[in-house]
Protein backbone atom coordinates (compact mmCIF):
# COMPACT_ATOMS: atom_id res chain seq x y z
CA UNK A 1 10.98 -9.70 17.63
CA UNK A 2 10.32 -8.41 14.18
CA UNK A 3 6.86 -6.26 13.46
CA UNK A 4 3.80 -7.53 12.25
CA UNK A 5 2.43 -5.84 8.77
CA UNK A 6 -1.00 -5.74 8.10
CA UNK A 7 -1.55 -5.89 4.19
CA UNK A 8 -4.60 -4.41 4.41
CA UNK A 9 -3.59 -1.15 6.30
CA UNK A 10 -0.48 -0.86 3.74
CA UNK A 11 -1.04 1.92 1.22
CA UNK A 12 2.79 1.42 -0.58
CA UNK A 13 4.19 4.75 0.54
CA UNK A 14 7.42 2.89 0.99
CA UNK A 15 8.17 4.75 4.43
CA UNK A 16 9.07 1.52 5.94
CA UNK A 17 11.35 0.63 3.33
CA UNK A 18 13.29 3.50 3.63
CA UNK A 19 13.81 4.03 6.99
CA UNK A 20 14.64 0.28 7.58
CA UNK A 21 18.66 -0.12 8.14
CA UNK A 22 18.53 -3.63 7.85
CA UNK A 23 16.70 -3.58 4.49
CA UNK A 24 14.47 -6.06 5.98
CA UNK A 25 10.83 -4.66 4.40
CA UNK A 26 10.37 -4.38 0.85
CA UNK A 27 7.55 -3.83 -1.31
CA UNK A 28 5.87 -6.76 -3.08
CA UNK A 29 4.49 -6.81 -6.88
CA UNK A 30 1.34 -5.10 -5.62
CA UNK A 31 3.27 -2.31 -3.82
CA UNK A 32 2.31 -3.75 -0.57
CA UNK A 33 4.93 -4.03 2.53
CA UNK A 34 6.62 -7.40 3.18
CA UNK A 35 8.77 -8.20 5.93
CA UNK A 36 11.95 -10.22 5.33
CA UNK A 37 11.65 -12.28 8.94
CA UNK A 38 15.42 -13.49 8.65
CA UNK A 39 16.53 -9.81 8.43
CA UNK A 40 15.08 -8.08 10.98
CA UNK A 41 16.94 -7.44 14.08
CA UNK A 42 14.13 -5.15 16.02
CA UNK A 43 15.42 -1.48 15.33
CA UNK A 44 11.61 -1.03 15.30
CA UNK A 45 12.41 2.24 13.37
CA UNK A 46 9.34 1.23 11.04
CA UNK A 47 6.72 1.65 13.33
CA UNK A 48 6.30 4.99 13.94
CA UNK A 49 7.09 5.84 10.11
CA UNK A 50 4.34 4.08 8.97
CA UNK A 51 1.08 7.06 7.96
CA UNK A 52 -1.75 4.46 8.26
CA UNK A 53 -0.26 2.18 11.12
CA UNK A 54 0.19 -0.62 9.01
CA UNK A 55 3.65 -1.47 10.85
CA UNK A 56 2.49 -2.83 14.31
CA UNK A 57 4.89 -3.66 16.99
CA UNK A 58 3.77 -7.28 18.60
CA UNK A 59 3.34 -8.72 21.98
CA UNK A 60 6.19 -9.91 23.49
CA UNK A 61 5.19 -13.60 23.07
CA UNK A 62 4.35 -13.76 19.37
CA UNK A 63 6.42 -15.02 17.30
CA UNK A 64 6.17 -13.12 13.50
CA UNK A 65 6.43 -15.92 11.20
CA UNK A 66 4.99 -14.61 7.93
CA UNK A 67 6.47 -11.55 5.91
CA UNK A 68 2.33 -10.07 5.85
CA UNK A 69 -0.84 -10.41 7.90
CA UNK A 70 -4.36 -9.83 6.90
CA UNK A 71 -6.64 -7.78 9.70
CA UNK A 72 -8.91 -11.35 10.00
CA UNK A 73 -5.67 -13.31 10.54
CA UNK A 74 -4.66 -11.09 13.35
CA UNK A 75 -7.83 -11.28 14.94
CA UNK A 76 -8.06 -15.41 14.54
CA UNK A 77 -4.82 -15.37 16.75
CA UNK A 78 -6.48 -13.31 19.27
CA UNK A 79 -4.68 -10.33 18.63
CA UNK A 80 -6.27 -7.25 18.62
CA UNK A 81 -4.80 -3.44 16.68
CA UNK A 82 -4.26 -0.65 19.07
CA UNK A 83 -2.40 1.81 17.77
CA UNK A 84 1.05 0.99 16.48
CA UNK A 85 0.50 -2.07 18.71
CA UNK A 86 -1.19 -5.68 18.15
CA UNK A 87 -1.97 -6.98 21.90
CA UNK A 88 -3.79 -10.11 23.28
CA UNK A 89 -7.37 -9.84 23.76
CA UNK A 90 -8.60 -10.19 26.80
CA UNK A 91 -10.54 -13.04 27.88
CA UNK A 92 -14.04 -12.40 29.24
């Protein structure tokens, strides 16, 4: 299960990029992260690089399916930022 990226949390630093073995994150033309979903094999080795917590690790259950999220796109799916974590929202 490959991390979710929130664009607007991404300040270019690069640290994902560089710690990634798989060379599955690169930067995009406005020096924002990117995941590459086909590369990623979960070394989660990203997450905890990442200075603004723009490199979330995702429930179980989601499937990543786009290289970068925006914070309203994560909260349409009812997903909500904790952390280094995007988790379900609870129902009321």
């Amino acid at each position: 299960m490959p991390p979710i990226i929130v664009q607007e949390k991404c300040i270019g630093c690069g640290a994902c990029v560089a710690v990634c073995p798989y060379n599955a994150i690169e930067m995009d033309q406005d020096n924002i992260a990117e995941l590459i979903v086909d590369k990623c094999v979960d070394d989660w080795s990203c997450v905890p690089v990442c200075p603004t917590e723009a490199v979330l690790k995702p429930p179980e259950d989601f499937k990543v399916t786009k290289r970068v999220y925006t914070e309203k796109e994560i909260e349409q799916m009812g997903l909500e930022i904790r952390g280094t974590n995007a988790v379900w929202k609870k129902k009321d």
